[in-house]
Protein backbone atom coordinates (compact mmCIF):
# COMPACT_ATOMS: atom_id res chain seq x y z
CA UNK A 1 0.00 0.00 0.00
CA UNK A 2 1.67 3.23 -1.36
CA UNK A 3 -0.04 5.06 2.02
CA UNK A 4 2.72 2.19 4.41
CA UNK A 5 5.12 3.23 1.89
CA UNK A 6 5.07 7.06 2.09
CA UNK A 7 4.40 7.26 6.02
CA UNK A 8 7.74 5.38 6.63
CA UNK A 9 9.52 7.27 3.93
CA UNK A 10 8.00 10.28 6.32
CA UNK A 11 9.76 8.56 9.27
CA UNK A 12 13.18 7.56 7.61
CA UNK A 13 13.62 11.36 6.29
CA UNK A 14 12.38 12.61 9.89
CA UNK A 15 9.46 14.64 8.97
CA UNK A 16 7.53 13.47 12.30
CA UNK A 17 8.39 10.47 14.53
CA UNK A 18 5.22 9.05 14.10
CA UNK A 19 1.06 9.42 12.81
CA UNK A 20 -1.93 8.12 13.41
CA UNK A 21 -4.35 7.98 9.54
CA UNK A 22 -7.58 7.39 9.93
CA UNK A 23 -10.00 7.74 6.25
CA UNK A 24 -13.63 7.41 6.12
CA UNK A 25 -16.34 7.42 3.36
CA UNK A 26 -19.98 7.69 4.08
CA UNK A 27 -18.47 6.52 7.59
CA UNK A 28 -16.82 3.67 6.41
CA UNK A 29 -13.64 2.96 7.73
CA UNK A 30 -10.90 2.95 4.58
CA UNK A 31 -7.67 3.39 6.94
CA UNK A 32 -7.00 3.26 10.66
CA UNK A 33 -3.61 2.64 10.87
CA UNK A 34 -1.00 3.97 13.75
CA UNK A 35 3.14 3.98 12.22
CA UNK A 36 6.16 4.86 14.05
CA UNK A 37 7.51 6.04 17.49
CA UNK A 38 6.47 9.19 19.68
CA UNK A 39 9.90 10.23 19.91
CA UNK A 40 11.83 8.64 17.21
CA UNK A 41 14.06 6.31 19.21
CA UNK A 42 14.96 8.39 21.98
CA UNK A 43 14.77 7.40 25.74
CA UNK A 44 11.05 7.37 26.73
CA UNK A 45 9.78 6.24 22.98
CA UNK A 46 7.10 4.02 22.77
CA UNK A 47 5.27 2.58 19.26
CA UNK A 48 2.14 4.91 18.31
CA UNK A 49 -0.92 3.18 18.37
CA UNK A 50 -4.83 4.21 17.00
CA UNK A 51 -6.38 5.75 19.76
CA UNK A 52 -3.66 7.88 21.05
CA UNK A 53 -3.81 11.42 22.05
CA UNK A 54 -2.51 14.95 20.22
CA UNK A 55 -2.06 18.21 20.87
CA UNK A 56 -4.17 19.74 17.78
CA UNK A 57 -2.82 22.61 17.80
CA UNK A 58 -4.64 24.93 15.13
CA UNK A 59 -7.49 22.36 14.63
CA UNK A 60 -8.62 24.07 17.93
CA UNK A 61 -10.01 27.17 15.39
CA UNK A 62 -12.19 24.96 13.54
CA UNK A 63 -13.68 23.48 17.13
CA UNK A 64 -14.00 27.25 18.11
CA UNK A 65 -15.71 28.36 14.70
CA UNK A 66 -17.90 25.44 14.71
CA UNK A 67 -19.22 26.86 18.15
CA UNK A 68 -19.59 30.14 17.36
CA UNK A 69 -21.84 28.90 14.09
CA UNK A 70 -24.25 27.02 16.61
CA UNK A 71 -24.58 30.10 18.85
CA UNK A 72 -25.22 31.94 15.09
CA UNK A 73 -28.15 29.51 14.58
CA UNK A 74 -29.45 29.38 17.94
CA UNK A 75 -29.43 33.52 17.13
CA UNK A 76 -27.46 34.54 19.85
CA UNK A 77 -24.63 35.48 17.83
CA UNK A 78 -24.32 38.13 14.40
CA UNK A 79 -21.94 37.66 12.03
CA UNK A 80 -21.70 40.98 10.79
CA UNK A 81 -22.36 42.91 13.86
CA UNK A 82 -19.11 44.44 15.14
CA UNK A 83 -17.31 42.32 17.53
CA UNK A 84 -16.96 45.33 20.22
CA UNK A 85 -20.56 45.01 20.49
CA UNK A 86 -19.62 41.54 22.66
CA UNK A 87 -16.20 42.61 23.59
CA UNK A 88 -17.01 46.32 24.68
CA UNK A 89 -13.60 46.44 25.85
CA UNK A 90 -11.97 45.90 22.30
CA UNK A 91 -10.82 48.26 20.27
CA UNK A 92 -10.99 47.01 17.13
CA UNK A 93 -13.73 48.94 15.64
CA UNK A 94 -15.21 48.06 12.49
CA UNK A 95 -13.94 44.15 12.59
CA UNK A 96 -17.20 41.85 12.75
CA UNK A 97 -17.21 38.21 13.39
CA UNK A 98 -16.86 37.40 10.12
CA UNK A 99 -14.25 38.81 9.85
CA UNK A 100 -12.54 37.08 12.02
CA UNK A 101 -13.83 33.45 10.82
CA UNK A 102 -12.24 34.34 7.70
CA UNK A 103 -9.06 36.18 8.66
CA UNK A 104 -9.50 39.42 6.96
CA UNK A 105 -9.75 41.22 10.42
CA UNK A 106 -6.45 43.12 9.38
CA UNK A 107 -5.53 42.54 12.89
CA UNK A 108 -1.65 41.88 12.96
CA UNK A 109 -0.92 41.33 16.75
CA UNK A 110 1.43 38.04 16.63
CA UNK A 111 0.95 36.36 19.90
CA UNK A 112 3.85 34.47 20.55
CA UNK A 113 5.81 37.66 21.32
CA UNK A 114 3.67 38.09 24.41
CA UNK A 115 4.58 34.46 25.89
CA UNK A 116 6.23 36.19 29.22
CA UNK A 117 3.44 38.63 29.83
CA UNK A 118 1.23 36.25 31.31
CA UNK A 119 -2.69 35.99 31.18
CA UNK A 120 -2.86 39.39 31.86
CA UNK A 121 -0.64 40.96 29.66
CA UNK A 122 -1.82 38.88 27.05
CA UNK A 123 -5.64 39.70 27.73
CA UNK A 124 -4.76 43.10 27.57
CA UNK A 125 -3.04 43.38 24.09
CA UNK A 126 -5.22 41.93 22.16
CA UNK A 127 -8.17 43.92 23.35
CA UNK A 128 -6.17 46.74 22.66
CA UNK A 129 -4.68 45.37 19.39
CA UNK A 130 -6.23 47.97 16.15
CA UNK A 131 -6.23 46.72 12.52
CA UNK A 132 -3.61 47.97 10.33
CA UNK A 133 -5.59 47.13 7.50
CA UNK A 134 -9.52 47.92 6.69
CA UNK A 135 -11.29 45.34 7.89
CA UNK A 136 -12.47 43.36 4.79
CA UNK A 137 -9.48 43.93 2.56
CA UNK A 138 -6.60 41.60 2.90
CA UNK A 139 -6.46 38.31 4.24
CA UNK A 140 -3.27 37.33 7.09
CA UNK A 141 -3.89 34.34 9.06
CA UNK A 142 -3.35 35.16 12.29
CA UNK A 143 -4.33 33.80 15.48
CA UNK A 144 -5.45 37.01 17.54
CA UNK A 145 -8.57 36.35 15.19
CA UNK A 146 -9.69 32.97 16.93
CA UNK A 147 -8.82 33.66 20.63
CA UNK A 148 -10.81 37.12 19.84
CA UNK A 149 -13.55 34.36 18.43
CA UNK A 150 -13.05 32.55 21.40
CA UNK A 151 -13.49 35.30 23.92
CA UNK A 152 -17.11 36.19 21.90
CA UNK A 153 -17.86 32.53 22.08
CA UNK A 154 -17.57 32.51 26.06
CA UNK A 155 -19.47 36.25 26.83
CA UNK A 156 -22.59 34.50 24.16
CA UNK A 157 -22.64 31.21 25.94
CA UNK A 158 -22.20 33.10 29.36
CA UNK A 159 -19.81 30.15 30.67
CA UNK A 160 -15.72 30.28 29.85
CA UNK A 161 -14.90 28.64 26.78
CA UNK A 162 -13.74 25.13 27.51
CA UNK A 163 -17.35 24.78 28.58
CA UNK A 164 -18.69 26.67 26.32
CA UNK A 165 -17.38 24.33 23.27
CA UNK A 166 -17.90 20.87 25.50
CA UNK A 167 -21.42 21.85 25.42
CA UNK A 168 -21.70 23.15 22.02
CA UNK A 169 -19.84 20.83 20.35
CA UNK A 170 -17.89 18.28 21.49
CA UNK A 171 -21.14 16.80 23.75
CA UNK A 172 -23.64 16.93 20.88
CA UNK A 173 -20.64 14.95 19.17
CA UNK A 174 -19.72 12.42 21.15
CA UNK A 175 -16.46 13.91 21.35
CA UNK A 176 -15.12 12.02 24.36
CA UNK A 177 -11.21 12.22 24.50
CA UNK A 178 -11.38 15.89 23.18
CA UNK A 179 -10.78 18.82 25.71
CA UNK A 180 -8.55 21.21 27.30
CA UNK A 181 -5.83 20.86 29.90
CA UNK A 182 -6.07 17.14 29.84
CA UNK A 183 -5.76 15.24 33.16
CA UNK A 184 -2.65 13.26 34.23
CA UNK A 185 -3.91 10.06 34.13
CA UNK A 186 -3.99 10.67 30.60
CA UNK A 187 -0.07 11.15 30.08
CA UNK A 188 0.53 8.15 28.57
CA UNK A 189 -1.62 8.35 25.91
CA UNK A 190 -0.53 11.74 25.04
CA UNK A 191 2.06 12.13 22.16
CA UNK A 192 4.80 14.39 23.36
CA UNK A 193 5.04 17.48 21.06
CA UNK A 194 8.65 19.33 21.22
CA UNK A 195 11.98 19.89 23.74
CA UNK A 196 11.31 23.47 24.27
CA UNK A 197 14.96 24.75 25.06
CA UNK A 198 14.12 28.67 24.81
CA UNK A 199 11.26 29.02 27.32
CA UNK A 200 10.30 26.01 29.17
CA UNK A 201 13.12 24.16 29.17
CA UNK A 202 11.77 20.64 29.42
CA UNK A 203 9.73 18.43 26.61
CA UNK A 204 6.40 19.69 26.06
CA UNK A 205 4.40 16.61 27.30
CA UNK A 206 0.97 16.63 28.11
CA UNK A 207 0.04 20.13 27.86
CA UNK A 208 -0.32 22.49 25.33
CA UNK A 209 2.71 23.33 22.76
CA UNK A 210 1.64 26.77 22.04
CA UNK A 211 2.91 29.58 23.97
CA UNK A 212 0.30 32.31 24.37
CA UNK A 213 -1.96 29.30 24.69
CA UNK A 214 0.03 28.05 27.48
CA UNK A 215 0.12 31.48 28.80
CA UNK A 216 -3.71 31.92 28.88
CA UNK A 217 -3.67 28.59 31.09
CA UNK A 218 -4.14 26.67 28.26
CA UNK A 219 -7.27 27.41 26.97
CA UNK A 220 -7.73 29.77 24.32
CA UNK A 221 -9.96 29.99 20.91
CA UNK A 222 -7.02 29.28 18.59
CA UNK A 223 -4.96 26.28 20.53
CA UNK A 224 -5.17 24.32 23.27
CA UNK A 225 -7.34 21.22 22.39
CA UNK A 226 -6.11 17.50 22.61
CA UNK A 227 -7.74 15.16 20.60
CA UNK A 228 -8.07 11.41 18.85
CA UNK A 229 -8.03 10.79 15.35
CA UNK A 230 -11.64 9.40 16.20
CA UNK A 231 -13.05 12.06 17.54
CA UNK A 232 -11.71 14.34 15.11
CA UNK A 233 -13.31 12.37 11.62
CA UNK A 234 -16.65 12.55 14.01
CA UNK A 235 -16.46 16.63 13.47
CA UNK A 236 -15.44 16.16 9.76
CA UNK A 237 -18.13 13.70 9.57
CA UNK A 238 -20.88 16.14 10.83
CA UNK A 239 -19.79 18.64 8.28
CA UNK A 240 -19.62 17.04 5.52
CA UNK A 241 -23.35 15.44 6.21
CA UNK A 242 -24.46 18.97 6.33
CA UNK A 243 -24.38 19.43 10.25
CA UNK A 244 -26.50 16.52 10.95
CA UNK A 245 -24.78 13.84 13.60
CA UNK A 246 -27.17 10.78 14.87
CA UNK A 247 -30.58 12.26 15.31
CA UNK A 248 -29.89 15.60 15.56
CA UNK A 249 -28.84 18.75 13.53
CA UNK A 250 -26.23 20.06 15.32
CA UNK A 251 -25.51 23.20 12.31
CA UNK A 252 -28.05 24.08 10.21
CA UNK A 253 -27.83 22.76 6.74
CA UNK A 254 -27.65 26.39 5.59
CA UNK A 255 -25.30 27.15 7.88
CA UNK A 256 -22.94 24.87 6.44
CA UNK A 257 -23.39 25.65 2.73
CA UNK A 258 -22.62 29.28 4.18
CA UNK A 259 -19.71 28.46 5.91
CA UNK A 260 -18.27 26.11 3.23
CA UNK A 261 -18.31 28.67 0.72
CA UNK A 262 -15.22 31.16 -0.67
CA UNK A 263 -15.84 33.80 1.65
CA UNK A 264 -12.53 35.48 0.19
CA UNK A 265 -12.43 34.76 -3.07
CA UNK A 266 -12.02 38.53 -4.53
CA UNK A 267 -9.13 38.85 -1.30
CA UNK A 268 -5.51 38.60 -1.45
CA UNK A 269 -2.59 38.75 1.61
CA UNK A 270 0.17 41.29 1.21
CA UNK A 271 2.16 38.98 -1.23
CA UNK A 272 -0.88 38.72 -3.60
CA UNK A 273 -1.35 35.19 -2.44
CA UNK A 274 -4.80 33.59 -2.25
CA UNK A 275 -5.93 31.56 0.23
CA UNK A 276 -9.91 30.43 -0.45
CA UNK A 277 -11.53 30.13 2.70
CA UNK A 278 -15.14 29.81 4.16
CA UNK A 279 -15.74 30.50 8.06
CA UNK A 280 -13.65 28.68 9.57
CA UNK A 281 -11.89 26.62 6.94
CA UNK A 282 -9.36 26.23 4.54
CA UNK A 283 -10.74 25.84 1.09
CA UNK A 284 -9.47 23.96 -1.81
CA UNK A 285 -5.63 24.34 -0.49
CA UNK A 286 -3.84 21.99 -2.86
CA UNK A 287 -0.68 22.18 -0.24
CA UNK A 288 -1.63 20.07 2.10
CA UNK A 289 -5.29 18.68 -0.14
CA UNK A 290 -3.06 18.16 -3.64
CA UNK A 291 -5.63 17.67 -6.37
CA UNK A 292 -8.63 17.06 -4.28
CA UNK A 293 -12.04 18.07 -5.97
CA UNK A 294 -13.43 21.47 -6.13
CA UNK A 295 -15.01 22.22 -2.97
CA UNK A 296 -12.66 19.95 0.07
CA UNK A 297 -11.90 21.51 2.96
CA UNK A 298 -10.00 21.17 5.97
CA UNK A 299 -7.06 22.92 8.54
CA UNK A 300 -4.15 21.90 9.47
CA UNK A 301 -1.54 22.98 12.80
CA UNK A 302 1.26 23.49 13.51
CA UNK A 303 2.23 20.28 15.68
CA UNK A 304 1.50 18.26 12.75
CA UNK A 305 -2.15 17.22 12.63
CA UNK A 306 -4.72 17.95 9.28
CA UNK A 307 -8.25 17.26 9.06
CA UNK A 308 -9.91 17.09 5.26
CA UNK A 309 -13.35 16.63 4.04
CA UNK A 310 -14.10 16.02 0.37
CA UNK A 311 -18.12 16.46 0.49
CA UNK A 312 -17.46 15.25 -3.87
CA UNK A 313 -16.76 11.63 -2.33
CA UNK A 314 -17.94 11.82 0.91
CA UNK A 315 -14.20 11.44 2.64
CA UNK A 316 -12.97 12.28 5.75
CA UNK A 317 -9.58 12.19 6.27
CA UNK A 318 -7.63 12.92 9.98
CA UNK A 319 -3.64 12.48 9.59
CA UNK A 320 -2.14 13.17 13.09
CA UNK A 321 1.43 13.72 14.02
CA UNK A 322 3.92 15.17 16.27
CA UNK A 323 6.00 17.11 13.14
CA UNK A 324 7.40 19.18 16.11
CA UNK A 325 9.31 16.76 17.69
CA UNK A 326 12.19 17.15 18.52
CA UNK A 327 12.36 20.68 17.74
CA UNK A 328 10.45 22.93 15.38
CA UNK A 329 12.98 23.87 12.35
CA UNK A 330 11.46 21.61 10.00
CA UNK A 331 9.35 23.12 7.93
CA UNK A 332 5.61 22.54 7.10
CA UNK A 333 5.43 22.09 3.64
CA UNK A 334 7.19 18.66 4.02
CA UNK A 335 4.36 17.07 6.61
CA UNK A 336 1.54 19.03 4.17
CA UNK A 337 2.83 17.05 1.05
CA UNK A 338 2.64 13.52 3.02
CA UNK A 339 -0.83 14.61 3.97
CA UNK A 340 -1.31 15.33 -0.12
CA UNK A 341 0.13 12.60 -1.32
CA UNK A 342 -2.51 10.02 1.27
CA UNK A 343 -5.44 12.00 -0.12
CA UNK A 344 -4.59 12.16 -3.35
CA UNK A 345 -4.04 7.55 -3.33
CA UNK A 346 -7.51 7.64 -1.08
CA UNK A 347 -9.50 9.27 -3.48
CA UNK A 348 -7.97 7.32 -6.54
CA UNK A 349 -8.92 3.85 -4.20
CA UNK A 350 -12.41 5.56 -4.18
CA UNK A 351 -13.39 7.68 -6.77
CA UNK A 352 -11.55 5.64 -10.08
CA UNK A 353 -12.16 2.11 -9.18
């Protein structure tokens, strides 16, 4: 199987120590497979297996969008009202909610160079953070968009936000072994993400690799979540069967269709680049989705995990890794085209034969 074949390629050339790939059509299982090592085959290393635990990083946004979309049908939340309306304290005037699902905020703030100000500090600066772009006009992925979503999503629900999304999404899903700050008795499932020898000084085990995350006690709108691979294809699942899970709508199926749409397709960053995306999502992002239909979406973070749904064949695909380990300097692009290339052999196996 060229999928065996690539993954320990992946492992030989050190891209990550180890993955969990889990593929599923109409909720068919297609792959569930665990390869490698947490930590290569240094002291402490033990074989990956299915059901193990990541830090998801980035994935976290997608949790935090899908939450503030339910409070958006429940009608508790606007998308286009400004987000100072629910944050009184901001001043970012003129940014909306939408704008912040789809990162055209023109907020700029980058977070991890508040690590050492604590929960305060951090707090502080980015309700004081201003756009240095109109609102609306150029796209730049930043983070200070989801905590800000994340903040919104706690003042709505009127509970703080690891509640907030255990009751808005991860309960309706059956989302078990997803959550914040996870408890000790879970260490050993947990994959160890990097040695951190510029702040903590120890390996980042067991709670959250980012920093501002970390910061904020490890809860925040934009990192912070641990997760399976099986809990993970359940929220891909729900989205690409048009918000419905079991015997309930958790989304509306308008809500989806809205969210799943080019929301930026007339936008550009600084460099001219564009980068389709709906609220929440990454659209159509042949990096890490190669050749995948018209209309697949998905997210990926920075530890190493991706999530992909191809509504054209009904796929879900969850690739989890610790890409971090042992240190950061390798770059992304290598762990997004191992996450193209299983796609791309997935929906060959399903779509051509």
């Amino acid at each position: 199987m060229r999928q065996t074949i690539v993954i320990q390629q992946a492992i030989a050339a050190r891209i990550f120590p180890g993955a969990v790939i889990l593929a599923t059509r109409d909720g068919a299982t297609l792959r569930d497979q665990a390869y490698g090592t947490t930590m290569y085959e240094d002291e402490g290393t033990r074989s990956i297996v299915r059901d193990d635990i990541f830090d998801i990083a980035s994935l976290t946004k997608v949790v935090t969008a899908t939450a503030a979309l339910r409070l958006y049908d429940l009608g508790e939340l606007t998308l286009d009202r400004g987000i100072t309306f629910y944050l009184p304290a901001a001043r970012a005037q003129h940014v909306t909610v939408r704008h912040l699902l789809t990162h055209c905020s023109g907020l700029a703030l980058r977070l991890s160079t508040l690590r050492n100000e604590g929960a305060a500090g951090i707090q502080a600066a980015i309700y004081a953070a201003e756009p240095v772009k109109p609102p609306g006009t150029q796209l730049a992925y930043t983070n200070i968009n989801s905590l800000l979503l994340g903040e919104i999503v706690a003042v709505v629900a009127g509970i703080p936000l690891d509640q907030a999304v255990q009751k808005l999404v991860l309960d309706p899903l059956g989302m078990r072994e997803t959550g914040y700050c996870p408890s000790g008795a879970l260490r050993e499932r947990i994959v160890p993400t990097e040695w951190d020898d510029t702040w903590r000084q120890r390996l980042v085990h067991g709670v959250v690799h980012d920093e501002s995350a970390y910061a904020l006690g490890g809860v925040a709108g934009h990192a912070g979540l641990f997760s399976t691979a099986r809990d993970l294809e359940r929220l891909v699942r729900m989205w690409l069967q048009g918000g419905a899970w079991a015997d309930q709508q958790v989304l509306h199926e308008a809500t989806v269709a809205l969210a799943l749409r080019d929301a930026t397709a007339e936008l550009r960053t600084d460099a001219g680049q564009a980068l389709p995306s709906g609220l929440g999502w990454m659209l159509d992002r042949a990096n890490f989705m190669g050749s995948a239909p018209r209309g697949s979406f998905g997210h990926t973070g920075f530890t190493g995990p991706a999530i992909i749904g191809v509504p054209h064949a009904q796929l879900a695909l969850v690739v989890l890794s610790n890409r971090v380990y042992p240190q950061r300097t390798a770059p992304p692009y290598r762990h997004h085209a191992v996450t193209a290339t299983i796609l791309e052999e997935l929906l060959r196996e399903v779509l051509f034969q």
